[in-house]
PDB file of N, CA and C in Angstrom:
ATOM      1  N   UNK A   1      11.946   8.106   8.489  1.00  0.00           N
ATOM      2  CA  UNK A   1      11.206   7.170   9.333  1.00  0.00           C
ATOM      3  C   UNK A   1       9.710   7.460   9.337  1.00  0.00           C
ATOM      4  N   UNK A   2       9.495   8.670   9.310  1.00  0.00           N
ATOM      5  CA  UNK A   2       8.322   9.079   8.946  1.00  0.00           C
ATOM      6  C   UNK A   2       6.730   8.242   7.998  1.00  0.00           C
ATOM      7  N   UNK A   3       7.519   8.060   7.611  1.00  0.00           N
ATOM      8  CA  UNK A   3       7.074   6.886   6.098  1.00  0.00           C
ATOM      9  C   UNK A   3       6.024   5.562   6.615  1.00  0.00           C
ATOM     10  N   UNK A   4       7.801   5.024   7.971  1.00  0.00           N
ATOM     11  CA  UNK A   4       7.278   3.832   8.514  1.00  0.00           C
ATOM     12  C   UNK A   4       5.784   3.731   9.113  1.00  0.00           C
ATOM     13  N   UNK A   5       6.468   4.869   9.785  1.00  0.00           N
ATOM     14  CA  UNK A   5       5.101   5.751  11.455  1.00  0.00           C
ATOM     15  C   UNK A   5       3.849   5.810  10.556  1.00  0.00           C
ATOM     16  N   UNK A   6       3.516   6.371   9.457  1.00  0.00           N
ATOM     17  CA  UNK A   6       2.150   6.601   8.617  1.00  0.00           C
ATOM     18  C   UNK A   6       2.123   5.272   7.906  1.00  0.00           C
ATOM     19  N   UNK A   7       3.093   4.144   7.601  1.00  0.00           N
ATOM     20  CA  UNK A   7       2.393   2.954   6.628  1.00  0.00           C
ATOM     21  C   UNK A   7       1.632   2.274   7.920  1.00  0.00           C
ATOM     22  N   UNK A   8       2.346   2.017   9.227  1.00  0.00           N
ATOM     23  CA  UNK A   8       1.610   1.332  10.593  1.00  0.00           C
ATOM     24  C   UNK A   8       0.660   1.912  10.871  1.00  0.00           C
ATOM     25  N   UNK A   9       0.538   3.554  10.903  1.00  0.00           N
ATOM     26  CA  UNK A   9      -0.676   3.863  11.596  1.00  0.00           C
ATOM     27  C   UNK A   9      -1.613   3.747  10.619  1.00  0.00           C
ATOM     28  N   UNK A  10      -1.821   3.724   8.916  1.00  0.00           N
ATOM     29  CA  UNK A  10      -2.883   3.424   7.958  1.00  0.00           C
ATOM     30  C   UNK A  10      -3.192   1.524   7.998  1.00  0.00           C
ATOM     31  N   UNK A  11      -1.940   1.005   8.287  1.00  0.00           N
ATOM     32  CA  UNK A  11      -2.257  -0.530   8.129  1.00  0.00           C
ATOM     33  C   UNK A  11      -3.435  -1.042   9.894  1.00  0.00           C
ATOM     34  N   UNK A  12      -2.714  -0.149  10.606  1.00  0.00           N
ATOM     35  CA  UNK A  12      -3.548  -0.627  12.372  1.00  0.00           C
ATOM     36  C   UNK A  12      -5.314   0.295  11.741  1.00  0.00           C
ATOM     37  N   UNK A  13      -5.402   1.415  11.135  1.00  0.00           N
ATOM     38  CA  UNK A  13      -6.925   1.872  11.162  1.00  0.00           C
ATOM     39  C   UNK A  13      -7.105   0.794  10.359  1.00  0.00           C
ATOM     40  N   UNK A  14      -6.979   0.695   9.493  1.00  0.00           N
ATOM     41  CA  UNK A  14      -7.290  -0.278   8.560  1.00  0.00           C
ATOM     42  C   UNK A  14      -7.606  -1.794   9.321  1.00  0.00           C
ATOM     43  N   UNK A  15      -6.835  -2.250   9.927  1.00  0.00           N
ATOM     44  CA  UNK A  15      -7.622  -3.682  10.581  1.00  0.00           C
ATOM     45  C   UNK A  15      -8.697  -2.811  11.571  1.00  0.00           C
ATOM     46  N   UNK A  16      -8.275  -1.979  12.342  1.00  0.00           N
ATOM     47  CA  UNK A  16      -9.526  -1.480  13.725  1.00  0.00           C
ATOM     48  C   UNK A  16     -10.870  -1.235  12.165  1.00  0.00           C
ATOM     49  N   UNK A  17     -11.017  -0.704  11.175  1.00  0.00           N
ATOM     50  CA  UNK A  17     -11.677  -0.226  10.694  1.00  0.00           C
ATOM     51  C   UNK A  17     -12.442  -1.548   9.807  1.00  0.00           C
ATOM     52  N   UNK A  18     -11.660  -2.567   9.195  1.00  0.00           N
ATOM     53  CA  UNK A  18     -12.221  -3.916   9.228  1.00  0.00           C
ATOM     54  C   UNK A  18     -12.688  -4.750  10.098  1.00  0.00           C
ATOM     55  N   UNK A  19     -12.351  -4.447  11.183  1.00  0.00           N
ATOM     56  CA  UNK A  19     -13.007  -5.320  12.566  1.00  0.00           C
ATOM     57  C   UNK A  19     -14.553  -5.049  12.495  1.00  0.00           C
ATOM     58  N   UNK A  20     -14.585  -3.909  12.691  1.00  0.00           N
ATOM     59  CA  UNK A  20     -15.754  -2.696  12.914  1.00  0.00           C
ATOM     60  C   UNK A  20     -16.535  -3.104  11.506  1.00  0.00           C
ATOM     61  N   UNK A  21     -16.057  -3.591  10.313  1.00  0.00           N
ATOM     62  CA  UNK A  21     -17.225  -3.937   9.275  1.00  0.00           C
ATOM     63  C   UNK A  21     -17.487  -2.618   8.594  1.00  0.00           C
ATOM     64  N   UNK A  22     -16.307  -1.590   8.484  1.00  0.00           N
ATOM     65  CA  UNK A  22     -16.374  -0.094   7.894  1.00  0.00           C
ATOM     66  C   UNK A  22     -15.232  -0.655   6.612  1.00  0.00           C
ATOM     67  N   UNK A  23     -15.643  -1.372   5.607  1.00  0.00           N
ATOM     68  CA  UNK A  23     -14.911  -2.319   4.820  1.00  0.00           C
ATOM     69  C   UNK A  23     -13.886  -0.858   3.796  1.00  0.00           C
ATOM     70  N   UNK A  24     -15.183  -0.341   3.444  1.00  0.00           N
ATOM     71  CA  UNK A  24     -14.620   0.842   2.446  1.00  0.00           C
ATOM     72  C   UNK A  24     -13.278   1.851   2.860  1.00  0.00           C
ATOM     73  N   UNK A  25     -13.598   1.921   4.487  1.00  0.00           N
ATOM     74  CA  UNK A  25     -12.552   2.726   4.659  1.00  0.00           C
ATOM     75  C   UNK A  25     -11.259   1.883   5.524  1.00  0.00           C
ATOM     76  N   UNK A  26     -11.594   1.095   5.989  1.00  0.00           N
ATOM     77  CA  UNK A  26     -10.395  -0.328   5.721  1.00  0.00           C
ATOM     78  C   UNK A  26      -9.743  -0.743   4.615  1.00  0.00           C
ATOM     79  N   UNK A  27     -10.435  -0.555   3.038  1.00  0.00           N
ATOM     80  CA  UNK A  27      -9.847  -0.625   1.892  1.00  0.00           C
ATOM     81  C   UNK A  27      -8.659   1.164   1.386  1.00  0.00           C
ATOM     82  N   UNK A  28      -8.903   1.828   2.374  1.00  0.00           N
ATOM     83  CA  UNK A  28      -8.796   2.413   2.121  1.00  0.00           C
ATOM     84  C   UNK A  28      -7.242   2.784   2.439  1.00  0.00           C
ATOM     85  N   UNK A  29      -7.736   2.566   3.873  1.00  0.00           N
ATOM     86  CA  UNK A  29      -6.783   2.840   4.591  1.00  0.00           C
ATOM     87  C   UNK A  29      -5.588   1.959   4.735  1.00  0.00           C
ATOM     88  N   UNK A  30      -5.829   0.349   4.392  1.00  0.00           N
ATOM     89  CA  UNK A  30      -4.876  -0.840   3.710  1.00  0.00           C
ATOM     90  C   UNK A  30      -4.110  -0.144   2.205  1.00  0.00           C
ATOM     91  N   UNK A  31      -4.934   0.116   1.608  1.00  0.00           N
ATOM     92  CA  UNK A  31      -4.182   0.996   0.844  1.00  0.00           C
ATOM     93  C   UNK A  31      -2.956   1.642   0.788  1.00  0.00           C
ATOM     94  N   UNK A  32      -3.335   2.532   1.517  1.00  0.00           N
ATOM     95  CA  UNK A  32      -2.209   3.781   2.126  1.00  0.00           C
ATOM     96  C   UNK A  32      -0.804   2.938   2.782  1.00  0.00           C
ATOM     97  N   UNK A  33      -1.405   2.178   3.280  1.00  0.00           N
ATOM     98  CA  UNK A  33      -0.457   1.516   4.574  1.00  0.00           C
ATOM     99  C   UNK A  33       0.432   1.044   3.874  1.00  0.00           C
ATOM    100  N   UNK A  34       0.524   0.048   3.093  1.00  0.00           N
ATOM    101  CA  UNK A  34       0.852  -0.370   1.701  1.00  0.00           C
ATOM    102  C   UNK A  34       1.766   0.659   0.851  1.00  0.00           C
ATOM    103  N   UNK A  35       0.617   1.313   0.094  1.00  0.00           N
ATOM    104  CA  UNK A  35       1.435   2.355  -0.420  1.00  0.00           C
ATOM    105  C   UNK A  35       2.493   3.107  -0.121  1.00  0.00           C
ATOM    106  N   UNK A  36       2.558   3.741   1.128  1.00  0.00           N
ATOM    107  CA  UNK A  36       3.635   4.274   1.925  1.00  0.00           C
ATOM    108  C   UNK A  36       4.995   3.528   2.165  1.00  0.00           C
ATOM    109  N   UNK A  37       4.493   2.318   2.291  1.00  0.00           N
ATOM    110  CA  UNK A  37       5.829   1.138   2.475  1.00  0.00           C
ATOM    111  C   UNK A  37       6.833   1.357   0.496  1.00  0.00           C
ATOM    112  N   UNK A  38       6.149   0.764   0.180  1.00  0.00           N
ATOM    113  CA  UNK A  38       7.114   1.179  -1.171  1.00  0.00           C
ATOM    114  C   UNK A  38       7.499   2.044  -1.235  1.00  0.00           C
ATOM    115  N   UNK A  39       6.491   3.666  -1.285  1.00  0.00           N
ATOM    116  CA  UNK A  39       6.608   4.936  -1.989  1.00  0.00           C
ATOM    117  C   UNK A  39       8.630   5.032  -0.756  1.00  0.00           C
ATOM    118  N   UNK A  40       7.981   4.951   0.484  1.00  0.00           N
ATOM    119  CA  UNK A  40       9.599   5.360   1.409  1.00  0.00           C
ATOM    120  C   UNK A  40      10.323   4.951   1.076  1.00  0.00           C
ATOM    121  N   UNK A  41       9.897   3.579   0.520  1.00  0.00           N
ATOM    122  CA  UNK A  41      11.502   2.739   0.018  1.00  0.00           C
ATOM    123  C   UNK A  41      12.189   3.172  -1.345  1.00  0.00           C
ATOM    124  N   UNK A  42      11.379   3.304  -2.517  1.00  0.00           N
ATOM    125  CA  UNK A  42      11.238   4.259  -3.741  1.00  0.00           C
ATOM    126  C   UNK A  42      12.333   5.384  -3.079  1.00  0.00           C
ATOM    127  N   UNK A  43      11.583   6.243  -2.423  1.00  0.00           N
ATOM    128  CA  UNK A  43      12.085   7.573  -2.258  1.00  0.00           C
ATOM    129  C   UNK A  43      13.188   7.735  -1.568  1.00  0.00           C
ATOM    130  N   UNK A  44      13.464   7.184  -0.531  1.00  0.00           N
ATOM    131  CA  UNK A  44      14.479   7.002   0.180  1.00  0.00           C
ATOM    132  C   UNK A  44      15.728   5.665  -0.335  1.00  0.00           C
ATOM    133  N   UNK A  45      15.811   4.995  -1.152  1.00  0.00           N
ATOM    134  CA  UNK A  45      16.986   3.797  -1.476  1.00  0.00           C
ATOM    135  C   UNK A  45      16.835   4.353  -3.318  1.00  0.00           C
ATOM    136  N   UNK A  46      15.954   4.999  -3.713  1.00  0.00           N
ATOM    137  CA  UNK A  46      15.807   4.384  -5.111  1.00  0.00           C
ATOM    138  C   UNK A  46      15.624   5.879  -5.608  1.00  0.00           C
ATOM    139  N   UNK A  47      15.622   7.272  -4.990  1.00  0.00           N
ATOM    140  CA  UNK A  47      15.420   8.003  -5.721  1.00  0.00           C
ATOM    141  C   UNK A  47      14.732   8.579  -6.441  1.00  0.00           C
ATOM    142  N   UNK A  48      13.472   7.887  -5.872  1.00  0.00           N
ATOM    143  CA  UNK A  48      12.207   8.277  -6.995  1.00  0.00           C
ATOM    144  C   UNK A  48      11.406  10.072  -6.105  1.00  0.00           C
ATOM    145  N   UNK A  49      11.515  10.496  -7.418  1.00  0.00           N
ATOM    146  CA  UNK A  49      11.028  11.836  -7.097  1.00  0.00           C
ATOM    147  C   UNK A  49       9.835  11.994  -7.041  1.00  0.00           C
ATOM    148  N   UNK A  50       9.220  12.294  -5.803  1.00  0.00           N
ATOM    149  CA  UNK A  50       7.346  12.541  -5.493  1.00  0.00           C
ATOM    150  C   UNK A  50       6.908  13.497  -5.936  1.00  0.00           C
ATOM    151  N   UNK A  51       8.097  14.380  -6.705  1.00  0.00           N
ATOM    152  CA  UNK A  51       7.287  16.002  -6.485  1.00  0.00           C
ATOM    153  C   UNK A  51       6.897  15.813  -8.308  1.00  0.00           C
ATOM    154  N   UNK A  52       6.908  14.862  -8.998  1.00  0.00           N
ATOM    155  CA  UNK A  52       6.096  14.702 -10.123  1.00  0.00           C
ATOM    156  C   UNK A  52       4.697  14.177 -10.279  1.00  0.00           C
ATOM    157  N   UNK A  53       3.860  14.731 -11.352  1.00  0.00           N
ATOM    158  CA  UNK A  53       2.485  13.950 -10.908  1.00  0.00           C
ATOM    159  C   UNK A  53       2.445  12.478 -11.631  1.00  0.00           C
ATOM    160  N   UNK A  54       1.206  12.012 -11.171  1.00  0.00           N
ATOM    161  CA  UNK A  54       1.206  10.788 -10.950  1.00  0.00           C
ATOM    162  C   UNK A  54       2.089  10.039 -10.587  1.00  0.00           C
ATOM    163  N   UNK A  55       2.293  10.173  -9.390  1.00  0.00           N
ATOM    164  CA  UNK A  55       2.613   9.332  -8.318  1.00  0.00           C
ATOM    165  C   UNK A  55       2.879   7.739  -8.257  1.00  0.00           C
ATOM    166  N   UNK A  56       1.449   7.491  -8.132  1.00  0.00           N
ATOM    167  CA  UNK A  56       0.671   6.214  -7.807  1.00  0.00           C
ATOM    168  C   UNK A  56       1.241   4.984  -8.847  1.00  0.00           C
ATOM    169  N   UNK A  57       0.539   6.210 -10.770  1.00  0.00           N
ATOM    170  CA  UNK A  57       0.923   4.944 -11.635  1.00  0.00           C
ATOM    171  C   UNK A  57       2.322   4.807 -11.844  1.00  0.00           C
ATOM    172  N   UNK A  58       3.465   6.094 -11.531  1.00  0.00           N
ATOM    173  CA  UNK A  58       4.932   6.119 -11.682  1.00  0.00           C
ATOM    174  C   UNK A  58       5.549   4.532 -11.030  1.00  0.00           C
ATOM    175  N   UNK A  59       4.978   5.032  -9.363  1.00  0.00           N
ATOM    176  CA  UNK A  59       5.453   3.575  -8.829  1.00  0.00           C
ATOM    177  C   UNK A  59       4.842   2.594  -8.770  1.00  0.00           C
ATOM    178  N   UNK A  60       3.816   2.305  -9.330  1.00  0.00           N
ATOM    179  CA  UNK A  60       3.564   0.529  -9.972  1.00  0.00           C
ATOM    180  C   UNK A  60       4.641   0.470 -11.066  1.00  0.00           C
ATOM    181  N   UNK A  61       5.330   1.462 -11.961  1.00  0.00           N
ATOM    182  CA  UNK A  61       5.823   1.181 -13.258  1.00  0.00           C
ATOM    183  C   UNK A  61       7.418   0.643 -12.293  1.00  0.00           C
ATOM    184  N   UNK A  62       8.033   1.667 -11.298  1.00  0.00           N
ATOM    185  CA  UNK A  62       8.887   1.424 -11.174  1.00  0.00           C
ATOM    186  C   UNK A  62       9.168   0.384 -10.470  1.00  0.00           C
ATOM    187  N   UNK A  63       7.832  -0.612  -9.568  1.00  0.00           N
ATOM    188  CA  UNK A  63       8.200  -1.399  -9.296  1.00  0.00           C
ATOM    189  C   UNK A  63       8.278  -3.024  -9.739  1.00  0.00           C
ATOM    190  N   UNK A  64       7.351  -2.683 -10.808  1.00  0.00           N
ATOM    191  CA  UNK A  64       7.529  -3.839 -12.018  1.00  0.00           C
ATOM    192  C   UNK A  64       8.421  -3.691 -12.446  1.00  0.00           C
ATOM    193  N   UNK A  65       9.405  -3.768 -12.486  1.00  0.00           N
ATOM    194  CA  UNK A  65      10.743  -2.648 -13.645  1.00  0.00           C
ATOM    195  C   UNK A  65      11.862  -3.239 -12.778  1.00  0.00           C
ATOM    196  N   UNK A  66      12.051  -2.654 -10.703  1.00  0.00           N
ATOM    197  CA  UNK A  66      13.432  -2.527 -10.696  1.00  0.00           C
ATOM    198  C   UNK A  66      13.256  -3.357  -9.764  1.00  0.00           C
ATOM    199  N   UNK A  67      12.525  -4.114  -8.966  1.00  0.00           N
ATOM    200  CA  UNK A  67      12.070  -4.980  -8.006  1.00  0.00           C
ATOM    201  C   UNK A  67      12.186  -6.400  -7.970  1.00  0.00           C
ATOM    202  N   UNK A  68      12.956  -7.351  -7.319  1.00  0.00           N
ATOM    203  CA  UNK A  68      12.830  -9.015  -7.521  1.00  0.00           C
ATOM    204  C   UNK A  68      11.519  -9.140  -7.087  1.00  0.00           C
ATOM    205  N   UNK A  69      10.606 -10.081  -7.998  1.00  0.00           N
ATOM    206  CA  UNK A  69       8.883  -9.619  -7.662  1.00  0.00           C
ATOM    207  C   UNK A  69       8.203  -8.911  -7.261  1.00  0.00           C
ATOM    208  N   UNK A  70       8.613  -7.673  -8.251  1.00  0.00           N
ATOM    209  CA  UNK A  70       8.080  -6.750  -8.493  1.00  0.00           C
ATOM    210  C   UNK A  70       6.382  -6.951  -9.316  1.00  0.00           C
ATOM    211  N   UNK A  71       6.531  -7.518 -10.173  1.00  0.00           N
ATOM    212  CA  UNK A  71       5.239  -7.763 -11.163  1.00  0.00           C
ATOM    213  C   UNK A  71       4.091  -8.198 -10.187  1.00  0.00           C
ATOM    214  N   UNK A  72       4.924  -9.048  -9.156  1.00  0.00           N
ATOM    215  CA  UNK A  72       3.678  -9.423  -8.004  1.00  0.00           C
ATOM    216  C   UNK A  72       3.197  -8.726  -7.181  1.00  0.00           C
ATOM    217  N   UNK A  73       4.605  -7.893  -6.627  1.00  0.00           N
ATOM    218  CA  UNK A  73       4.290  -6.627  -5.629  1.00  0.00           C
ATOM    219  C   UNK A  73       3.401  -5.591  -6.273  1.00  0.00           C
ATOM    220  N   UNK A  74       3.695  -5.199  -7.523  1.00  0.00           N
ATOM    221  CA  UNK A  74       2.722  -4.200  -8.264  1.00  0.00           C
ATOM    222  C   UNK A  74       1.077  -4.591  -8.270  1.00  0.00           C
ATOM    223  N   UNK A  75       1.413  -6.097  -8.631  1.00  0.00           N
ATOM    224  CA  UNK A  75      -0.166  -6.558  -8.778  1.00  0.00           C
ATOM    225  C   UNK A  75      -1.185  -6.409  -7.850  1.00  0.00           C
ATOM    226  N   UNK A  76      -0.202  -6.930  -6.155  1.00  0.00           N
ATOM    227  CA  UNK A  76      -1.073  -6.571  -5.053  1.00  0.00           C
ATOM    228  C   UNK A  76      -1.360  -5.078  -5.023  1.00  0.00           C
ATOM    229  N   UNK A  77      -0.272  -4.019  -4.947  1.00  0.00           N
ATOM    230  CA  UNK A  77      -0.893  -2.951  -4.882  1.00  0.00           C
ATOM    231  C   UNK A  77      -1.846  -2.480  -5.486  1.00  0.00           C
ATOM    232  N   UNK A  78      -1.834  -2.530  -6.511  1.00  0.00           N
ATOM    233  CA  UNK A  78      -2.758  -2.400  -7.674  1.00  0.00           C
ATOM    234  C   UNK A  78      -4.153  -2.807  -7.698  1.00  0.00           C
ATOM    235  N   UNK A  79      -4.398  -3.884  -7.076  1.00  0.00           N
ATOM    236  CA  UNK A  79      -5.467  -4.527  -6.820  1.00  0.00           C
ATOM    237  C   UNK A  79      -6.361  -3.692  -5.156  1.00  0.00           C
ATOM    238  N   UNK A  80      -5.244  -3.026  -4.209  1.00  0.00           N
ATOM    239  CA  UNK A  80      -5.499  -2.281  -3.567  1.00  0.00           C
ATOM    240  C   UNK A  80      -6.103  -1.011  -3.483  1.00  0.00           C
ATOM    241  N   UNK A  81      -5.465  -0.711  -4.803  1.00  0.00           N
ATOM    242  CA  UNK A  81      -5.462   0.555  -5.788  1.00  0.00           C
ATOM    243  C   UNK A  81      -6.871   0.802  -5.970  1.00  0.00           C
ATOM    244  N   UNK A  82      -7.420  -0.570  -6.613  1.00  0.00           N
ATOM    245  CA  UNK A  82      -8.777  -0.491  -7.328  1.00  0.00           C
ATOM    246  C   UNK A  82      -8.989  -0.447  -6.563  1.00  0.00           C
ATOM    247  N   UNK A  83      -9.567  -1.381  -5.194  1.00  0.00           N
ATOM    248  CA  UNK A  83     -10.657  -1.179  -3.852  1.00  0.00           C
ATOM    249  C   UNK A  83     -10.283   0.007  -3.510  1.00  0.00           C
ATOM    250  N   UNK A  84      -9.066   0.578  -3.085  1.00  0.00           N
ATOM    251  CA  UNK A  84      -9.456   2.247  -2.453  1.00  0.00           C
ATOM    252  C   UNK A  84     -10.074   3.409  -3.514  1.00  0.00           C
ATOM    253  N   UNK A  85     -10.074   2.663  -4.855  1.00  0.00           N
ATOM    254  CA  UNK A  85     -10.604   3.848  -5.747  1.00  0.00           C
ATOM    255  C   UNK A  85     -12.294   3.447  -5.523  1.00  0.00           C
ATOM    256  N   UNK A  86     -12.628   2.386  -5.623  1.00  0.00           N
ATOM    257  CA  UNK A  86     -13.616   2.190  -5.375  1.00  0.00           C
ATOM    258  C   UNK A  86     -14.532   2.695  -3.810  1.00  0.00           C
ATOM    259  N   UNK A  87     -13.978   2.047  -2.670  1.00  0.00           N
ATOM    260  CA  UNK A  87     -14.243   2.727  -1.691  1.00  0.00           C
ATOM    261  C   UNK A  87     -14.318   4.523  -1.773  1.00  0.00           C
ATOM    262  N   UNK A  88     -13.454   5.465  -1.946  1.00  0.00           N
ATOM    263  CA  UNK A  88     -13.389   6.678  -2.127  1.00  0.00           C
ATOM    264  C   UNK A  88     -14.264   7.169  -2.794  1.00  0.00           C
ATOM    265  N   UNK A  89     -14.368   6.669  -4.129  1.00  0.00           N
ATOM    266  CA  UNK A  89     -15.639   7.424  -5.060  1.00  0.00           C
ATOM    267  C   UNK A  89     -16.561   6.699  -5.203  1.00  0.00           C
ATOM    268  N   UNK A  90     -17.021   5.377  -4.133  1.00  0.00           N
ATOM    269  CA  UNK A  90     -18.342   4.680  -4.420  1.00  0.00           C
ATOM    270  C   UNK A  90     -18.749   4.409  -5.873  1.00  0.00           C
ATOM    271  N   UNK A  91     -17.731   3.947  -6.741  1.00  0.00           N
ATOM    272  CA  UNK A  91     -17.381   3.263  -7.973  1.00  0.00           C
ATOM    273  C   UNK A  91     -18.170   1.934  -7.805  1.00  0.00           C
ATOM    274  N   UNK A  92     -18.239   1.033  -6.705  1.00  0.00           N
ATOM    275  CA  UNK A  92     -18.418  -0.334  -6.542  1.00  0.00           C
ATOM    276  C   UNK A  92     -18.453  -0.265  -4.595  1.00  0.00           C
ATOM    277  N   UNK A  93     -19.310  -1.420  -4.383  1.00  0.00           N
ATOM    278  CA  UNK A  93     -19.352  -1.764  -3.042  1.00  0.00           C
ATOM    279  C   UNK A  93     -18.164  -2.451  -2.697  1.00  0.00           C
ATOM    280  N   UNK A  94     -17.644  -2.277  -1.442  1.00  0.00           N
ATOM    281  CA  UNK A  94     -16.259  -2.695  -0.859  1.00  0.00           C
ATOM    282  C   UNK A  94     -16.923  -4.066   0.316  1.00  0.00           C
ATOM    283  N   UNK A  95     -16.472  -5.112   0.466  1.00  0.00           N
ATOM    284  CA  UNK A  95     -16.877  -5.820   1.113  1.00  0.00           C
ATOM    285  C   UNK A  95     -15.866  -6.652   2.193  1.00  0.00           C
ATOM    286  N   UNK A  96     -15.946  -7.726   2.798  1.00  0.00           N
ATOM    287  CA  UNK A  96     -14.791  -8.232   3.574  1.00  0.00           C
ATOM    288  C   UNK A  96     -14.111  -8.051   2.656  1.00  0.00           C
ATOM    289  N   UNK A  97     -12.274  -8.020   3.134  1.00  0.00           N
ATOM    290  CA  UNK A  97     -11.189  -8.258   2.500  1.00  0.00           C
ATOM    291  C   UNK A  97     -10.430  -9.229   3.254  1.00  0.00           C
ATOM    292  N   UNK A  98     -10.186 -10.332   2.756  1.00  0.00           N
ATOM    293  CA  UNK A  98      -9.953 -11.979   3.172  1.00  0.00           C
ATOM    294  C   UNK A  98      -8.270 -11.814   3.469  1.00  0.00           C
ATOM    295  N   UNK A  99      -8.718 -12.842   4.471  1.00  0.00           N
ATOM    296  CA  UNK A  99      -7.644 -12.599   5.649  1.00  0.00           C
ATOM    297  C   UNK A  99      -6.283 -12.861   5.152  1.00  0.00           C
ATOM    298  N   UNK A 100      -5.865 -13.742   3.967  1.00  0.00           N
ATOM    299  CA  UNK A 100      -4.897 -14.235   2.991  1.00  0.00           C
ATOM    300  C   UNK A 100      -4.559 -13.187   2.057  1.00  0.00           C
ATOM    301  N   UNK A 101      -5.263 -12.475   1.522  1.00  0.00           N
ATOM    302  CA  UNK A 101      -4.993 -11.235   0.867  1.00  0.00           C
ATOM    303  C   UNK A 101      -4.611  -9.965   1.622  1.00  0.00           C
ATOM    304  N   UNK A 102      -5.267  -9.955   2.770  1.00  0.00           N
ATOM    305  CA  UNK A 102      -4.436  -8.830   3.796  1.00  0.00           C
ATOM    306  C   UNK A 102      -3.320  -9.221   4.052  1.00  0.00           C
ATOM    307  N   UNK A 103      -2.753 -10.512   4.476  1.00  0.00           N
ATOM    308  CA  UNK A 103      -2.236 -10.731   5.028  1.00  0.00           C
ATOM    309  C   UNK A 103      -0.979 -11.063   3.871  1.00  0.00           C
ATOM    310  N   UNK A 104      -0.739 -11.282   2.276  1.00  0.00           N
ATOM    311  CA  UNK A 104      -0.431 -11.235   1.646  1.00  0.00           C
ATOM    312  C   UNK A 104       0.955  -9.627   1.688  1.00  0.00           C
ATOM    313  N   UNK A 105      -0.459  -8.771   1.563  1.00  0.00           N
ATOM    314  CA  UNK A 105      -0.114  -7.278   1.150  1.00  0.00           C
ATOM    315  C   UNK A 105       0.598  -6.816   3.061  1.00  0.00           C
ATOM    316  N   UNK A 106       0.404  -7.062   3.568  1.00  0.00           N
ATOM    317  CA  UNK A 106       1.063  -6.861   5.027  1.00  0.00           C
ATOM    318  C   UNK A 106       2.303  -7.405   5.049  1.00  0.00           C
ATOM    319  N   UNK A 107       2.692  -8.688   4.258  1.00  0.00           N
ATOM    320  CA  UNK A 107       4.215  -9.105   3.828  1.00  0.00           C
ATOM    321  C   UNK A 107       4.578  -8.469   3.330  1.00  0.00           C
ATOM    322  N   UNK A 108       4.001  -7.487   2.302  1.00  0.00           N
ATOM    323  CA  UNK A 108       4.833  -6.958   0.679  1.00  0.00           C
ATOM    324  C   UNK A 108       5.010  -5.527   2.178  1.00  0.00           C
ATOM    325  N   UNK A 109       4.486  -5.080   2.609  1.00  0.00           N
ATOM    326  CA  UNK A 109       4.507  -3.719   3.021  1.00  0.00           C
ATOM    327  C   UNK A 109       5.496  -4.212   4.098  1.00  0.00           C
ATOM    328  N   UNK A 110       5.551  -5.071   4.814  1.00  0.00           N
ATOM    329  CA  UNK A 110       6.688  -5.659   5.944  1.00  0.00           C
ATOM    330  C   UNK A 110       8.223  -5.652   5.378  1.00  0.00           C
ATOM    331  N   UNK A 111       8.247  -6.297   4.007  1.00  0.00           N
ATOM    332  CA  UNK A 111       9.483  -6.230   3.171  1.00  0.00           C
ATOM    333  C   UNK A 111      10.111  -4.806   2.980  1.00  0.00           C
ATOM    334  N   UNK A 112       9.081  -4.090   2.207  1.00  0.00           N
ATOM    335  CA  UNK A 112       9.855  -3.032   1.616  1.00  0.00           C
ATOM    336  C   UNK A 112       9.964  -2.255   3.062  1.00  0.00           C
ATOM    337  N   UNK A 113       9.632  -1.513   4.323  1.00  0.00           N
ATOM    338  CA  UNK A 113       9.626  -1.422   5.304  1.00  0.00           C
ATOM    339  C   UNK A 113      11.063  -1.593   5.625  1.00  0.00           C
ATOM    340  N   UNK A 114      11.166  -2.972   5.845  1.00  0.00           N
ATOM    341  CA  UNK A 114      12.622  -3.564   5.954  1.00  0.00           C
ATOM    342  C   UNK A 114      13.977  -2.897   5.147  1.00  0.00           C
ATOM    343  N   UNK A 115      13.517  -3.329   3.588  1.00  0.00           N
ATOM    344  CA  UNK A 115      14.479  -3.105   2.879  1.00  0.00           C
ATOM    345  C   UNK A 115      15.206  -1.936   2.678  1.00  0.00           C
ATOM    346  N   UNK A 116      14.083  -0.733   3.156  1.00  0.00           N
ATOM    347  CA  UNK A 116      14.482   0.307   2.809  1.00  0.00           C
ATOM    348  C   UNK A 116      15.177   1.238   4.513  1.00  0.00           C
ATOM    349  N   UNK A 117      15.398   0.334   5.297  1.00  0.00           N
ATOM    350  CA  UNK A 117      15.475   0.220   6.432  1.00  0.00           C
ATOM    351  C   UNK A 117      14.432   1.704   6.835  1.00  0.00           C
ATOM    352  N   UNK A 118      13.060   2.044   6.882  1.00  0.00           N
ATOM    353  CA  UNK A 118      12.658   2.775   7.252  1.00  0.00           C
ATOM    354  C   UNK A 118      11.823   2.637   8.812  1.00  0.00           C
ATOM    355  N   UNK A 119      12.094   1.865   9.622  1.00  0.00           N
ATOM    356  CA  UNK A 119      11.984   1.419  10.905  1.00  0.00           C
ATOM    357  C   UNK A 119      13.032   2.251  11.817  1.00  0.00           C
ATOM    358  N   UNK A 120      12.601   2.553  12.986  1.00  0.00           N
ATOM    359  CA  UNK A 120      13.711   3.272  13.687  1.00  0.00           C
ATOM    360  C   UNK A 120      14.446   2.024  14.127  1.00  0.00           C
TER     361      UNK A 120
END
């Protein structure tokens, strides 16, 4: 459950931290929120082992691969991927992130959440 508790508390900084116009670390932290939702579901229904490296690109592969829209779910993350790489190492300026695209990636992270029943 653990999983759940850290994808909510990165997805809630993440809007408090977009409200506030702190875009970079709202990208950041949307990120995570996100990320965590799959990685629990991965790890917990699907077996995927964390204790290998690369992580990150393992599960975009596995979720293009074993996922009913998966290719889409990967894409959003991925696209998340880039803004938190960007935000983190000031690669590129991070700017609003539009309310249809949050709100996009807040479904994909609501689903797997679900699916992987990681909600108490």
């Amino acid at each position: 459950m653990i999983y759940a508790e850290r994808s909510d508390e990165n997805w809630e900084a993440g809007d408090e931290c977009h409200s506030n116009r702190l875009y970079a670390a709202a990208a950041s932290r949307f990120y995570y929120g996100l990320f965590l939702a799959i990685y629990g579901f991965f790890v917990t229904k699907k077996g995927f082992n964390p204790d290998l490296s690369d992580v990150h690109s393992r599960l975009l592969e596995k979720l293009k691969q074993e996922e009913p829209n998966g290719r889409r779910d990967a894409r959003v993350l991925h696209e998340f991927k880039d803004m938190r790489v960007d935000a983190d190492y000031a690669k590129a300026a991070v700017y609003e992130i539009e309310s249809r695209i949050r709100a996009e990636a807040d479904a994909i992270r609501q689903k797997y959440l679900d699916k992987g029943g990681l909600r108490k």
